[in-house]
Protein backbone atom coordinates (compact mmCIF):
# COMPACT_ATOMS: atom_id res chain seq x y z
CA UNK A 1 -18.76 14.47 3.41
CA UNK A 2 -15.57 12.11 2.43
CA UNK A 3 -15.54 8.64 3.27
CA UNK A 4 -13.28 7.36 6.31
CA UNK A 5 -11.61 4.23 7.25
CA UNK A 6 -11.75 3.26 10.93
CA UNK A 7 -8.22 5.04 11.37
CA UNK A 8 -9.21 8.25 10.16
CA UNK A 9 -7.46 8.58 6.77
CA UNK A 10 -9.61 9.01 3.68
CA UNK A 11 -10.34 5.54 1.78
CA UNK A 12 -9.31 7.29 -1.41
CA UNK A 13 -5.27 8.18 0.30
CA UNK A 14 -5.18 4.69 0.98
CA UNK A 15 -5.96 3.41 -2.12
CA UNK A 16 -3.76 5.84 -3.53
CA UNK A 17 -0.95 4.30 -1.23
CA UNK A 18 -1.47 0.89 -1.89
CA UNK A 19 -1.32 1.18 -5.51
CA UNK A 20 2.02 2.98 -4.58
CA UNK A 21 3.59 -0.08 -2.37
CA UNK A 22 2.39 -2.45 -5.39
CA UNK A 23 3.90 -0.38 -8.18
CA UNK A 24 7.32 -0.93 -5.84
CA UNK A 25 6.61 -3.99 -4.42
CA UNK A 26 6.08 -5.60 -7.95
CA UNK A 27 8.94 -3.88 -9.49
CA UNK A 28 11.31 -5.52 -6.67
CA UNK A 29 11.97 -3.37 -4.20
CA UNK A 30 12.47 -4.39 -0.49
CA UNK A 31 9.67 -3.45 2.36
CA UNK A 32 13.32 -1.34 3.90
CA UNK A 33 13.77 0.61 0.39
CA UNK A 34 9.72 0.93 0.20
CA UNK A 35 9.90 2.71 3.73
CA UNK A 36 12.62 4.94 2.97
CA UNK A 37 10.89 5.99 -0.42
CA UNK A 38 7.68 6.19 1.04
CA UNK A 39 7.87 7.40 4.10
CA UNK A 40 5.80 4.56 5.90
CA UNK A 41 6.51 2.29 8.44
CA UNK A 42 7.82 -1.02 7.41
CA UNK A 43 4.47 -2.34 9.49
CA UNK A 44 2.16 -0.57 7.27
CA UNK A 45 4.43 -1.82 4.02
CA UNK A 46 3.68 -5.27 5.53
CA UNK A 47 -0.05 -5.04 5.51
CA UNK A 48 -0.55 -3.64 1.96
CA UNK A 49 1.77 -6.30 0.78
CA UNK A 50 -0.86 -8.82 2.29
CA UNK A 51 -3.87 -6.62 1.20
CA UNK A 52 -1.61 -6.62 -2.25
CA UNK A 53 -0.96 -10.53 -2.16
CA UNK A 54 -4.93 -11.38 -1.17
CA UNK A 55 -6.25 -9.64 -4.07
CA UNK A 56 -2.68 -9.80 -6.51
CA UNK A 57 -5.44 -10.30 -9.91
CA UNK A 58 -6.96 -6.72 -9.17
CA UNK A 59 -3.18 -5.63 -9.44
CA UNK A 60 -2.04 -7.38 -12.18
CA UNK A 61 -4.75 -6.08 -14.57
C-alpha cells in the first residue's frame, strides 16, 4: 500500500516536486516562471518555497 498525504497525492510525488521548485527556486527563477515550467499553481509554488525556506539546510546539502 503507498503512503498518502492528507490531499491524496503520494508523499514520494511531493517530495519529488519540492526538490523540483528548490532546484528552480535556488537557481533564481521567479514563483511566475516556476508555474509556467512546472505546471503548478503559483499557490502551491508559494508553500514549497516556505516548506523550502523552513528547512533551507536539508536543501543546501
Amino acid at each position: 500500500m503507498s503512503q498518502k498525504n492528507h490531499r491524496g497525492g503520494s508523499i514520494s510525488a511531493r517530495k519529488r516536486r519540492i526538490e523540483e521548485i528548490a532546484y528552480l527556486y535556488f537557481d533564481g527563477w521567479t514563483k511566475e516562471e516556476m508555474a509556467e515550467e512546472s505546471g503548478y499553481s503559483i499557490r502551491t509554488i508559494s508553500r514549497d518555497i516556505e516548506y523550502i525556506e523552513a528547512h533551507r539546510e536539508e536543501f543546501l546539502e
